[in-house]
Each structure stands twice: as C-alpha cells, then as structure tokens.
N, C-alpha and C. Protein backbone atom coordinates (compact mmCIF):
# COMPACT_ATOMS: atom_id res chain seq x y z
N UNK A 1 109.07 110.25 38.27
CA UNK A 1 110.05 109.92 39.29
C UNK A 1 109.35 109.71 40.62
N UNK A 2 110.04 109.12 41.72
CA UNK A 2 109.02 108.71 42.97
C UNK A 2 109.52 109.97 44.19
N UNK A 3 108.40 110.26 44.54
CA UNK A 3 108.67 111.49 45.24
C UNK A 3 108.70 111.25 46.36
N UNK A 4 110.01 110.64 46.83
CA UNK A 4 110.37 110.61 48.27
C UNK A 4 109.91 111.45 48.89
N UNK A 5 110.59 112.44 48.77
CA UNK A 5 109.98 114.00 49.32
C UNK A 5 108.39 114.08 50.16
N UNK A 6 108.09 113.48 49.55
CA UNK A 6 106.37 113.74 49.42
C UNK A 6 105.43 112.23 50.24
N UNK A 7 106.84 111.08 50.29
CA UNK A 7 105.90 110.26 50.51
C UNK A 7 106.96 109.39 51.55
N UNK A 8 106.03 108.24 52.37
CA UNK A 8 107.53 108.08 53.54
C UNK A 8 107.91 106.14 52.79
N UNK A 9 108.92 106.85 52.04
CA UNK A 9 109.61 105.01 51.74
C UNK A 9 110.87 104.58 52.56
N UNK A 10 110.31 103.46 52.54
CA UNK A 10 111.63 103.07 53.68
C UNK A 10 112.85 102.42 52.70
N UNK A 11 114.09 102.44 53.70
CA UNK A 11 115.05 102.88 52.72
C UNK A 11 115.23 101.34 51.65
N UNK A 12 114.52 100.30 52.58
CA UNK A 12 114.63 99.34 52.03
C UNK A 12 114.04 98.76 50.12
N UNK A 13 113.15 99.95 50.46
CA UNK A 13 112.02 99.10 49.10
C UNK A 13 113.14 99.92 47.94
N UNK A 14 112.33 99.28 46.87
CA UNK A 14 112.62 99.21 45.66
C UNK A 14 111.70 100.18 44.46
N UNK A 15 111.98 101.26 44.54
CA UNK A 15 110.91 101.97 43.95
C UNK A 15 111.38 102.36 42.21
N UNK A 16 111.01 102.13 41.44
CA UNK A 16 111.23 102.27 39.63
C UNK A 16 111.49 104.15 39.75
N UNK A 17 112.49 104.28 38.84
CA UNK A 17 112.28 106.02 38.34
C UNK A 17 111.07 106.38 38.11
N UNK A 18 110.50 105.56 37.30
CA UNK A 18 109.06 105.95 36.60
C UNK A 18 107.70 105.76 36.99
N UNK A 19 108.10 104.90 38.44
CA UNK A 19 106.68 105.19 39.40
C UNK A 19 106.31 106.14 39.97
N UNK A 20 105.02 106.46 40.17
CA UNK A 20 104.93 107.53 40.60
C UNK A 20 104.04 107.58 41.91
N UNK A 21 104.42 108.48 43.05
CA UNK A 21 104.03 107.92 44.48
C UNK A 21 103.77 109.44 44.83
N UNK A 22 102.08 109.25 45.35
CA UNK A 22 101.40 110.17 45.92
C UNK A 22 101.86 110.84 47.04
N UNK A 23 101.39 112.03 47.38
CA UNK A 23 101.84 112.45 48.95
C UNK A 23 101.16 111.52 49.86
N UNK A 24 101.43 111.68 51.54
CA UNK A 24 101.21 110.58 52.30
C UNK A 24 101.16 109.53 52.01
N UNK A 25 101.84 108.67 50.78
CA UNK A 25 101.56 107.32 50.91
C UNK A 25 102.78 106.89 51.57
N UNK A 26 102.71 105.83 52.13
CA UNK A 26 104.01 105.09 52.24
C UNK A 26 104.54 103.56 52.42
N UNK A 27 105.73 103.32 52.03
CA UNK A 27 106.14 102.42 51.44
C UNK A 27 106.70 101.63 52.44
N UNK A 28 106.73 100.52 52.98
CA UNK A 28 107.22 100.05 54.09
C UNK A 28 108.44 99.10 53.43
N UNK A 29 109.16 98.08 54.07
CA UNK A 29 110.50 97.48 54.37
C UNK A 29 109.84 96.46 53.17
N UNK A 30 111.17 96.42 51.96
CA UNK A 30 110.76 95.30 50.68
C UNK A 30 110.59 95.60 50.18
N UNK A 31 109.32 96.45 49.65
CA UNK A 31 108.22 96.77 48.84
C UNK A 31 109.24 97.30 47.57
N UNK A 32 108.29 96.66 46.37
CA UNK A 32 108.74 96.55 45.10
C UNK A 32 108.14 97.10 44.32
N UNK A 33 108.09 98.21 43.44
CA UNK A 33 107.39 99.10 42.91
C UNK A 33 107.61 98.85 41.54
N UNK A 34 107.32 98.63 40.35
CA UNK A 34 107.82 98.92 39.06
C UNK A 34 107.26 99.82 37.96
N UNK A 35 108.05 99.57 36.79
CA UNK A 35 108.00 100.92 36.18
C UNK A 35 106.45 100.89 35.66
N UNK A 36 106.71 102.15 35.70
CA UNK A 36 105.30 103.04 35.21
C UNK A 36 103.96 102.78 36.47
N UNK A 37 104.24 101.80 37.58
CA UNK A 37 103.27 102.33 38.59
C UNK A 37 102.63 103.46 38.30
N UNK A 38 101.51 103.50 39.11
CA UNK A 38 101.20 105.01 39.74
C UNK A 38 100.50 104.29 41.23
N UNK A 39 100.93 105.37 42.17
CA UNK A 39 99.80 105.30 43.26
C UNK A 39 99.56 106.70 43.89
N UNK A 40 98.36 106.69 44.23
CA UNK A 40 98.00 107.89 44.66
C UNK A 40 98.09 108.00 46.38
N UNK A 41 97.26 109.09 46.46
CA UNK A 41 97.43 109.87 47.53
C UNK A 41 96.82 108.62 48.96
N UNK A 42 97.75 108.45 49.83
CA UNK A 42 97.39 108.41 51.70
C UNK A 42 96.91 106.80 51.36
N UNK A 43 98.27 106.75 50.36
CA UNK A 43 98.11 104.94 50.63
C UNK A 43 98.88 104.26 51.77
N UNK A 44 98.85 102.85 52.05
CA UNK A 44 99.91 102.36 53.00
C UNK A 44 99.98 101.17 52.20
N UNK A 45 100.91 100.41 51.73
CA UNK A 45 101.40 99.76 51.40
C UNK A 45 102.27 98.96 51.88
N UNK A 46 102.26 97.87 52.54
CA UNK A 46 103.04 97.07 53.62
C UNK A 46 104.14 96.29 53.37
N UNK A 47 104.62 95.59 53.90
CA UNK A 47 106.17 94.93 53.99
C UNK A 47 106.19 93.98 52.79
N UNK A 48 107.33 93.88 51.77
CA UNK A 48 106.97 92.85 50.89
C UNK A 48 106.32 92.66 49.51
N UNK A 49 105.43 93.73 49.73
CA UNK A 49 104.23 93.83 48.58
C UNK A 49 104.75 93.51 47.35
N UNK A 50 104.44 93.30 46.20
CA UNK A 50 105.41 93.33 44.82
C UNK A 50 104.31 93.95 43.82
N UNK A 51 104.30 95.21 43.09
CA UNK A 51 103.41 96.01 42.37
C UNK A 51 104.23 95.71 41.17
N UNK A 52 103.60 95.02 40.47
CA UNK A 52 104.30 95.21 38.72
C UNK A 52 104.09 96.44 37.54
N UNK A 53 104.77 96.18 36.66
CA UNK A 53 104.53 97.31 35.48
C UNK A 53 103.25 97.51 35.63
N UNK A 54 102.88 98.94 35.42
CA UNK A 54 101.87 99.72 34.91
C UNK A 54 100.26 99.43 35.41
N UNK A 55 100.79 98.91 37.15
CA UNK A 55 99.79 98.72 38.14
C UNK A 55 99.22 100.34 38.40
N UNK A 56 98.00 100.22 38.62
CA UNK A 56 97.78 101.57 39.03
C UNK A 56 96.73 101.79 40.63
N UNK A 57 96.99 102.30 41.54
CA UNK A 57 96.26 102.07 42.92
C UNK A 57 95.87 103.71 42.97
N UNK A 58 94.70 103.72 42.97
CA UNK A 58 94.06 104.86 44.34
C UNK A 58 94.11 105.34 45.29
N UNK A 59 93.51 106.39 45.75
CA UNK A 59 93.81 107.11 46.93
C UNK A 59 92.93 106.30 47.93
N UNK A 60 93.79 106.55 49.49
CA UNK A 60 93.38 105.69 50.44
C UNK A 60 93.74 104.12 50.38
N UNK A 61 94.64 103.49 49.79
CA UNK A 61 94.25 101.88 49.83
C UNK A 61 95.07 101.26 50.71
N UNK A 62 94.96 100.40 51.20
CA UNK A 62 95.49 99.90 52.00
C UNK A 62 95.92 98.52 51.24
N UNK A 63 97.24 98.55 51.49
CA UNK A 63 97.73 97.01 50.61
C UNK A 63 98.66 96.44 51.60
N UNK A 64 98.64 95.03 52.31
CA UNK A 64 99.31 94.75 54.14
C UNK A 64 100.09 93.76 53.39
N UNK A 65 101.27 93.27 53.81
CA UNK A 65 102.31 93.06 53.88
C UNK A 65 101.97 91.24 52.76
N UNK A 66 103.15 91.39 51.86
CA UNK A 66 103.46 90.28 51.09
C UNK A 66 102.35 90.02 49.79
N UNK A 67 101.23 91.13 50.06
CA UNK A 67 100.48 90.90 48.73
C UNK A 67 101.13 91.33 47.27
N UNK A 68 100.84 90.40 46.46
CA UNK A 68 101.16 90.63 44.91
C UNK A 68 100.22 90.95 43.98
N UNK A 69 100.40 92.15 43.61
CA UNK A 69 99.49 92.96 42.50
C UNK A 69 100.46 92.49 40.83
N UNK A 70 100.03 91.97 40.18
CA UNK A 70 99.95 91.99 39.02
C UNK A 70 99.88 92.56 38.01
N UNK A 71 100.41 92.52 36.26
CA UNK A 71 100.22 93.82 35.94
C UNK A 71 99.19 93.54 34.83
N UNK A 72 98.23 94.75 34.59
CA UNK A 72 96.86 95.15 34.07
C UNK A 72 95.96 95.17 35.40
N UNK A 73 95.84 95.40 36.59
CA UNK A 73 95.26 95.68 37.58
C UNK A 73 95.47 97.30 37.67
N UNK A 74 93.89 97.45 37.83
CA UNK A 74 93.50 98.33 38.32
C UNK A 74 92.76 98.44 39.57
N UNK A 75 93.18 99.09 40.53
CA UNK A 75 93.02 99.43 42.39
C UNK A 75 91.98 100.72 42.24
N UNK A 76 90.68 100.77 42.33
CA UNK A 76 90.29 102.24 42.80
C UNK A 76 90.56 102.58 44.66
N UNK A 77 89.78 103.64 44.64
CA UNK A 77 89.82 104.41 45.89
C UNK A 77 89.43 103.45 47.01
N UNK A 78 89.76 103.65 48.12
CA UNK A 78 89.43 103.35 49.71
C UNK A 78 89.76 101.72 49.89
N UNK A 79 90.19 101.01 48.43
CA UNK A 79 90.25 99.63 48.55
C UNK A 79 91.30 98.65 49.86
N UNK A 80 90.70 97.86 50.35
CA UNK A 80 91.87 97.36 51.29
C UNK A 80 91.95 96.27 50.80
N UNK A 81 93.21 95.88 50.41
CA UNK A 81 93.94 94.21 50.00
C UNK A 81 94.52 93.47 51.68
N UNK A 82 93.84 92.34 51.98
CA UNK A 82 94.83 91.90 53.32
C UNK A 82 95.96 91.11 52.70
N UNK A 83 96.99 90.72 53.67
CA UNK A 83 97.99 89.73 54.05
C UNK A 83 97.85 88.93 52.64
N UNK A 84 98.94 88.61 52.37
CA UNK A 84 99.23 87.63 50.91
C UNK A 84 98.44 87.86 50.14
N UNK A 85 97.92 88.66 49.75
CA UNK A 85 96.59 88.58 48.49
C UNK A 85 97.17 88.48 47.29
N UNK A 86 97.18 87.46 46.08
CA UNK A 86 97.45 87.30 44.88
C UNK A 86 96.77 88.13 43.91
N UNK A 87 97.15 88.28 42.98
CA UNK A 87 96.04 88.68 41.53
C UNK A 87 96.77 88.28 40.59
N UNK A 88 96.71 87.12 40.25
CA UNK A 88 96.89 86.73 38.94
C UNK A 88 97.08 86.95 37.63
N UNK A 89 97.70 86.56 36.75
CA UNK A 89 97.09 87.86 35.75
C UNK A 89 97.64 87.18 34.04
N UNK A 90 98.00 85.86 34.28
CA UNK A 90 98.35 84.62 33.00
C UNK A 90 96.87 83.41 33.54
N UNK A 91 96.01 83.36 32.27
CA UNK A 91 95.54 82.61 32.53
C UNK A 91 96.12 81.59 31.69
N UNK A 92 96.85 81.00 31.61
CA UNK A 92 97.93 79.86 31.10
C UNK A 92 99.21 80.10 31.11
N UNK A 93 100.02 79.86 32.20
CA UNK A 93 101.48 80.58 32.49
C UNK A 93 102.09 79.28 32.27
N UNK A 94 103.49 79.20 31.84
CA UNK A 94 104.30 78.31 31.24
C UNK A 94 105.96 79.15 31.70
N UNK A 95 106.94 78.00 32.02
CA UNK A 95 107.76 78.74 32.21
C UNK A 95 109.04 79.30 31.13
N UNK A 96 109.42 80.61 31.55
CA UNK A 96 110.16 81.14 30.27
C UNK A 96 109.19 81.63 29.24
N UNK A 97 108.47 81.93 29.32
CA UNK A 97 107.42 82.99 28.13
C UNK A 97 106.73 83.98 29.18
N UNK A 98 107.02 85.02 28.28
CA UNK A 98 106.13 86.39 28.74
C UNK A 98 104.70 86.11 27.89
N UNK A 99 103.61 86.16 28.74
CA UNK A 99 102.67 86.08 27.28
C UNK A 99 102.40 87.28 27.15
N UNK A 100 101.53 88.15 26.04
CA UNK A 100 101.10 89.98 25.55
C UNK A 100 99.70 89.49 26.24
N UNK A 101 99.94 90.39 26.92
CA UNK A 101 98.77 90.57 27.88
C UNK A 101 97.75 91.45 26.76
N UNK A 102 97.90 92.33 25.88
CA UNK A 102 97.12 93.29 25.24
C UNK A 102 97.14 94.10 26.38
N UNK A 103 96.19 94.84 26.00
CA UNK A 103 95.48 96.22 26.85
C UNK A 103 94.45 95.70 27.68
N UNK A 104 94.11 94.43 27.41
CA UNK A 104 93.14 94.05 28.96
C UNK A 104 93.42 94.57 30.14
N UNK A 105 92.80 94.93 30.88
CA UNK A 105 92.60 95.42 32.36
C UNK A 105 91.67 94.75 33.39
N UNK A 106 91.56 94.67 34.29
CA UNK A 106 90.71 93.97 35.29
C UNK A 106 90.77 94.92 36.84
N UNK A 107 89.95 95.49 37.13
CA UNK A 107 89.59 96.05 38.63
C UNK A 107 89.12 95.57 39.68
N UNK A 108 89.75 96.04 40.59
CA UNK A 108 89.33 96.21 42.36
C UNK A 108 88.59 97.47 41.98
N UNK A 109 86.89 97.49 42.31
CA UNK A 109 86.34 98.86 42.24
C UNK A 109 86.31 99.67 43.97
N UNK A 110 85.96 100.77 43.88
CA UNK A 110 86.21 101.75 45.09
C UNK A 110 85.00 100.82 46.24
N UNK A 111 86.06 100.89 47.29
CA UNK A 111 85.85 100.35 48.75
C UNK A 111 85.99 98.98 48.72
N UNK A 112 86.22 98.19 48.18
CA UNK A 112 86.32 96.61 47.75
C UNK A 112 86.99 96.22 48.78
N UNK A 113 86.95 94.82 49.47
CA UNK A 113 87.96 94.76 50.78
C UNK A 113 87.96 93.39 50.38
N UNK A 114 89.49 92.06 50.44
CA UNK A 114 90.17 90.96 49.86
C UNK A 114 90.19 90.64 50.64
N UNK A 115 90.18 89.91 51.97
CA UNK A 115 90.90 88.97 53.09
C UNK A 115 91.88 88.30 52.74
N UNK A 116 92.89 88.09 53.30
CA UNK A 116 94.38 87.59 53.64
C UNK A 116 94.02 85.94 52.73
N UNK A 117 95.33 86.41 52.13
CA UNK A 117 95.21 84.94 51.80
C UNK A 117 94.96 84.23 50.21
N UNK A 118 93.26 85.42 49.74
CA UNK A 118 92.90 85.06 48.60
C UNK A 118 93.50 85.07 47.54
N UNK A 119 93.53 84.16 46.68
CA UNK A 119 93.76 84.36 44.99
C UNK A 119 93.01 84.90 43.79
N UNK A 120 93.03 85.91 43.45
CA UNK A 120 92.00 86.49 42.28
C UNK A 120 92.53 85.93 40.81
N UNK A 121 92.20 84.97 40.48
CA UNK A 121 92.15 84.37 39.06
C UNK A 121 92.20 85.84 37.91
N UNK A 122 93.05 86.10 36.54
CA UNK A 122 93.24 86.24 35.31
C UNK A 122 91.61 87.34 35.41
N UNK A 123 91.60 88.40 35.13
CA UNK A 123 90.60 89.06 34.32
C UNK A 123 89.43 88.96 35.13
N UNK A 124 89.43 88.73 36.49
CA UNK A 124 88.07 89.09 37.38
C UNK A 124 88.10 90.13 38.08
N UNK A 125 87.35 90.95 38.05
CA UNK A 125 86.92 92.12 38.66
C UNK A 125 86.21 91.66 40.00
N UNK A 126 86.66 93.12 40.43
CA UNK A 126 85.70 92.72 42.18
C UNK A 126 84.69 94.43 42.08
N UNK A 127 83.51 94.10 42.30
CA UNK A 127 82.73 95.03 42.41
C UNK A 127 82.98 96.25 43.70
N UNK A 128 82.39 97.23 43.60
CA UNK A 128 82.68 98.35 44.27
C UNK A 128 81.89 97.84 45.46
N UNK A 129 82.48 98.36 47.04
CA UNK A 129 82.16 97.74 47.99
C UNK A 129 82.00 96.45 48.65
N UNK A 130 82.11 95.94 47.70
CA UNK A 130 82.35 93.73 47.59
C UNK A 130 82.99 93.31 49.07
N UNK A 131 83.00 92.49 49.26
CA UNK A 131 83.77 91.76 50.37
C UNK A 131 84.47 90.29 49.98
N UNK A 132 85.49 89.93 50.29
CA UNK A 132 85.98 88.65 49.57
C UNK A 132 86.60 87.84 50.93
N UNK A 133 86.30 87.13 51.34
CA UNK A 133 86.38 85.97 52.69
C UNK A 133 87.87 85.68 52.42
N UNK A 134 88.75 85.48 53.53
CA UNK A 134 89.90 85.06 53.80
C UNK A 134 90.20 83.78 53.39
N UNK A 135 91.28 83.95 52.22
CA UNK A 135 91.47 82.18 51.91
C UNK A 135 90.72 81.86 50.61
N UNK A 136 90.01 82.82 50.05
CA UNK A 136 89.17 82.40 48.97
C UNK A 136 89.76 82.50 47.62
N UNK A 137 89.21 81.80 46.50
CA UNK A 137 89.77 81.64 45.26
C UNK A 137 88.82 82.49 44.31
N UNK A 138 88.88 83.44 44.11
CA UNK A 138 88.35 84.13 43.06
C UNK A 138 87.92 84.12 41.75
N UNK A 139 86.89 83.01 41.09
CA UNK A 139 87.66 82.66 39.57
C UNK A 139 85.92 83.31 38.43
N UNK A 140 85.58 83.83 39.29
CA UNK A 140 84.02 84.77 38.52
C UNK A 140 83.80 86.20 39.42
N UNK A 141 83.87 87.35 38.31
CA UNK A 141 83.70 88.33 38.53
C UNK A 141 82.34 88.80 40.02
N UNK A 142 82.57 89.63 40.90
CA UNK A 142 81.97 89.55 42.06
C UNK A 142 81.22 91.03 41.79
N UNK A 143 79.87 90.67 41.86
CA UNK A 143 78.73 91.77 42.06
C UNK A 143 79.14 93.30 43.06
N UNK A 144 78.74 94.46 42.74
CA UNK A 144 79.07 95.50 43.82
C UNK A 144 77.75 94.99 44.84
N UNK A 145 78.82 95.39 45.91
CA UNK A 145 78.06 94.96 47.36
C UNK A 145 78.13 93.88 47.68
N UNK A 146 78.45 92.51 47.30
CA UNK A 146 78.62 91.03 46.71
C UNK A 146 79.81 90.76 48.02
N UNK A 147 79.25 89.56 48.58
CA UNK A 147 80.00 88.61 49.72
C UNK A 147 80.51 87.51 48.66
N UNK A 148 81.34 87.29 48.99
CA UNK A 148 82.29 85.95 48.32
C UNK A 148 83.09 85.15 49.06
N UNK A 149 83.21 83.92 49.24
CA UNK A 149 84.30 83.75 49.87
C UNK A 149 84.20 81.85 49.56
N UNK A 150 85.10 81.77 49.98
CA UNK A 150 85.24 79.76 49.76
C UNK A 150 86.45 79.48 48.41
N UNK A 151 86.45 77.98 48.16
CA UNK A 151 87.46 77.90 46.85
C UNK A 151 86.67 76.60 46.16
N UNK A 152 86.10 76.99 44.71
CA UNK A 152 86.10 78.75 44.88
C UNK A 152 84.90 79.45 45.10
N UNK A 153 85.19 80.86 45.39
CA UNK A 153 84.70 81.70 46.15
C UNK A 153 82.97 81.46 45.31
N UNK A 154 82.22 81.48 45.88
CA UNK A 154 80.65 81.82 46.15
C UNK A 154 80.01 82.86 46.84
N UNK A 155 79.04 83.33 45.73
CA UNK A 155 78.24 85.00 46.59
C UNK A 155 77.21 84.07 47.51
N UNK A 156 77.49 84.62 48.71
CA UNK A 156 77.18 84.05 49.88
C UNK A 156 76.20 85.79 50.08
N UNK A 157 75.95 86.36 50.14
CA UNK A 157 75.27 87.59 50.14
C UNK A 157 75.56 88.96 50.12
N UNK A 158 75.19 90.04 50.27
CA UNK A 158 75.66 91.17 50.18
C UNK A 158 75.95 92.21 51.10
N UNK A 159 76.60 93.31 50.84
CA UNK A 159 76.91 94.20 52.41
C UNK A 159 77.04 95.41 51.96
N UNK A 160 76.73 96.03 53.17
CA UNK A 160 76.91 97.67 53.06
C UNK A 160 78.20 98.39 52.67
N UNK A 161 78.02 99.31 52.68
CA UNK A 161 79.46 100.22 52.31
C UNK A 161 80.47 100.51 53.61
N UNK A 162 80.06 99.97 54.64
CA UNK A 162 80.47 99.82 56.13
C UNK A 162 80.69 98.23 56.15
N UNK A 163 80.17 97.48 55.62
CA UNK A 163 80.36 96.18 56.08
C UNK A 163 79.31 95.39 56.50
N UNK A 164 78.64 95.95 56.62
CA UNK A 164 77.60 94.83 57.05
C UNK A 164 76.79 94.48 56.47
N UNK A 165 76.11 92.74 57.24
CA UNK A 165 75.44 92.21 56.52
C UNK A 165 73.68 92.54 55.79
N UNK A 166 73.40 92.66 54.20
CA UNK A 166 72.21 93.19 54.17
C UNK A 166 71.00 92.33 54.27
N UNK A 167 69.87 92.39 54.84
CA UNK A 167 69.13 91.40 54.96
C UNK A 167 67.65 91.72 53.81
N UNK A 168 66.72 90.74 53.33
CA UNK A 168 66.24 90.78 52.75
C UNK A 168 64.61 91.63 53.63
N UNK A 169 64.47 92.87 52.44
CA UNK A 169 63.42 94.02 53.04
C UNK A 169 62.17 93.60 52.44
N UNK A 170 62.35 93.74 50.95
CA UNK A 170 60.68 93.74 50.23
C UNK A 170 60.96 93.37 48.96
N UNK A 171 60.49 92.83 48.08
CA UNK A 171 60.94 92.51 46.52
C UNK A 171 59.47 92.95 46.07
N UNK A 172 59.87 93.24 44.66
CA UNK A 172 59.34 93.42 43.29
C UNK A 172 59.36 92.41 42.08
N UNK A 173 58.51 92.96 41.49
CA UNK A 173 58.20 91.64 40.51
C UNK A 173 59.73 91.42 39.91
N UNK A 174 60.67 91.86 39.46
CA UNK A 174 61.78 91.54 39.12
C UNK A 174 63.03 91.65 39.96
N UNK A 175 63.25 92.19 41.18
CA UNK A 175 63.79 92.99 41.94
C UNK A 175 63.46 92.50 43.28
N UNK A 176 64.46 92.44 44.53
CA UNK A 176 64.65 92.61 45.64
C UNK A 176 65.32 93.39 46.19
N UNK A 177 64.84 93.79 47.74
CA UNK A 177 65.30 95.23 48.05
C UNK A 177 66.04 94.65 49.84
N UNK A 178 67.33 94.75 49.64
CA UNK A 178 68.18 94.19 50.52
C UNK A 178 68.53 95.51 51.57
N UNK A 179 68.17 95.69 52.99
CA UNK A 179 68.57 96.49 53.85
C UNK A 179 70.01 96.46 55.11
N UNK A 180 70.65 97.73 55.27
CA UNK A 180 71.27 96.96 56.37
C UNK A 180 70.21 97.65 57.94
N UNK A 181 70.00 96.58 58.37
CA UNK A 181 69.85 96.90 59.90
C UNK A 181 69.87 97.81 60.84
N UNK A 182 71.94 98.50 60.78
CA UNK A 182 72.33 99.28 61.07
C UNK A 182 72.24 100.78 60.95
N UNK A 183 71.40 100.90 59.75
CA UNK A 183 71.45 101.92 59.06
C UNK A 183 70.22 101.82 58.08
N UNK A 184 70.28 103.50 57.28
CA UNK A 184 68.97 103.14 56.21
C UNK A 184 69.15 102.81 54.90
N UNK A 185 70.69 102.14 54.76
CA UNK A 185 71.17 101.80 53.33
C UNK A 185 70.18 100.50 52.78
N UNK A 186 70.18 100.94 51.70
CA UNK A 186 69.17 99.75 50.79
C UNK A 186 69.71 99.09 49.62
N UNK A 187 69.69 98.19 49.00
CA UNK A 187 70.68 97.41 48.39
C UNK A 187 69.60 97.22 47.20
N UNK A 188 69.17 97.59 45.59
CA UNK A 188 68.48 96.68 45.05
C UNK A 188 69.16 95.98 43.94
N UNK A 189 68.49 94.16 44.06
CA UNK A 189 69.51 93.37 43.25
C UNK A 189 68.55 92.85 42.07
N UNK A 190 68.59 91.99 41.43
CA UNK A 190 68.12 91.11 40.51
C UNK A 190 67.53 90.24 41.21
N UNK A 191 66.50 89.57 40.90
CA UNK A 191 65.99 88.44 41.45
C UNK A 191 66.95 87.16 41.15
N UNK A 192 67.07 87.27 39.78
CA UNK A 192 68.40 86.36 39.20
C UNK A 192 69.63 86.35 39.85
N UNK A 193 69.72 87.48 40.20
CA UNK A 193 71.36 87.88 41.08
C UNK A 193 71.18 86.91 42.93
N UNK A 194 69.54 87.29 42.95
CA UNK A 194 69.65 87.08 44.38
C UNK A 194 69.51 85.52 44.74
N UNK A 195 69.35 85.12 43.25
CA UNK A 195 68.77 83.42 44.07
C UNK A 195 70.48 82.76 43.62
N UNK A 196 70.96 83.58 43.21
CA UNK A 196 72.54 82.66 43.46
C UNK A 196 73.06 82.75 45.14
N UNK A 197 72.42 83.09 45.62
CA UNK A 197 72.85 83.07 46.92
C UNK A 197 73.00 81.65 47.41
N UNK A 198 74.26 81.33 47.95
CA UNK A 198 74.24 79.83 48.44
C UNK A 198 73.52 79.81 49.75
C-alpha cells in the first residue's frame, strides 16, 4: 500500500494500492504511479511523471516533471532523470497489442544523470555515473563514467562521479588511465573503449 503517512503526495497524483513509496519521497501534482511500483527512500519525483507496472527506483533519485519511466526499468540509487525523459520499452510497438515483455529488465545504474529531453531506446542500460546530453537519443548501451549525447547519442568521453570532465593521464599497453583535474579520481578504460571517442 502507498504510505502517505510516510511520504508527501500531493493530493493530485495517482498512486496504485500496490505501490510502494519510501519515507521522504515525494510525489508532486499528476504523478502516476502503478501497480507493483516500488520507490525508495528521499526521492522527488516531479509534476506529471508516469511510472508504469513494476518500475522500480532507488533511494535519492530525482525524476523532474513529465518524464516517462516504462515498465522493466530499473532506477538505482542517487540517479537524476531531467524534464521529459522517455524510456522506451517496445522495440516494435503497433497499435492495440500489448507485446510480453518477458522478464527482461534494463537499468539506470547508481549516480547516472539523463538531460531533459532524451529518449532511451528498448533494453539499453546507462552505466553507473554516465552522463547523457540533453535532447539525446539513446539507442547503445552507455559505458560507467561514459558521456553521451547527440541523435543518436555518441560517447563523446568520460566523467567523474561529480561530473566532471576526465582527461587523458598515462596509458598502458592495453589500457588508458583517464584523470579528473579537480580531484584525484582516476578512470581506467579499454584502449578499444577509448578510441570510440568521437
């Protein structure tokens, strides 16, 4: 059951019996919850949003007004979705058919951040800490630490767990060792991984 009690929904949204809503999260004006949700703890969830069956979100996420979560998505921890963000989730939709999704699943991993706007294509994952450019089309799974952005989206390079950009330190015979600036975080990728860089 959704624990008002526990969490601040506004009177407007639409929350399922069978979702289930963390303490401090809260639910702003619209917002559409369905059954078997779960979301956890000291989320915010913004105006509009539409969470389908048996979506499941993490603690901390931030999801801003009119984005659509899909169902077989999985949200980990600290993730922020901006403004309109899609996730897809028929890769061949037709109208009037439900297709069986199976038990496939597809993740947002912990700290992942979407810019306003994007579309995440059917069964792509976004790596933990990733960044995804405003407006971008998502249609190949995105590296942890992994910049993306364009349509469609291209790893344009990688970033810290703060955000910023990592620059290239020292490589190894198979291996490069990506730093941020700011800090003494160190990034190591594939050499293969790194020459997809546009």
């Amino acid at each position: 059951m959704a624990l008002r009690a526990c969490a601040g929904i506004h009177p407007t949204a639409i929350v399922s019996e069978t979702a289930r809503i963390g303490k401090n999260t809260s639910l702003w004006a619209f917002v559409q919850v369905r059954e078997g949700v779960v979301i956890a703890r000291d989320c915010m969830i913004g105006n509009g949003t539409y969470i389908d069956r048996g979506v499941r979100v993490g603690n901390r996420v931030n999801i801003h007004n009119k984005a659509l979560l899909y169902r077989n998505l999985r949200v980990e921890d600290d993730v922020f979705i901006g403004p309109a963000v899609c996730f897809t989730n028929d890769p061949a939709p037709r109208a009037n058919r439900i297709r069986n999704l199976g038990n496939s699943t597809w993740f947002v991993k912990k700290g992942a951040s979407i810019g306003a706007n994007s579309t995440v294509m059917p069964g792509v994952s976004i790596g933990k800490y990733a960044m995804v450019g405003a407006g971008s089309v998502v249609t190949k799974p995105v590296p942890d630490y992994g910049l993306v952005y364009g349509v469609p989206a291209r790893l344009a390079g990688f970033v810290s767990p703060q955000g910023d950009t990592l620059k290239f330190y020292s490589e190894q015979k198979t291996t490069v060792i990506l730093k941020d600036s700011h800090s003494n975080f160190k990034l190591k990728v594939s050499k293969t991984l790194y020459e997809k860089i546009r």
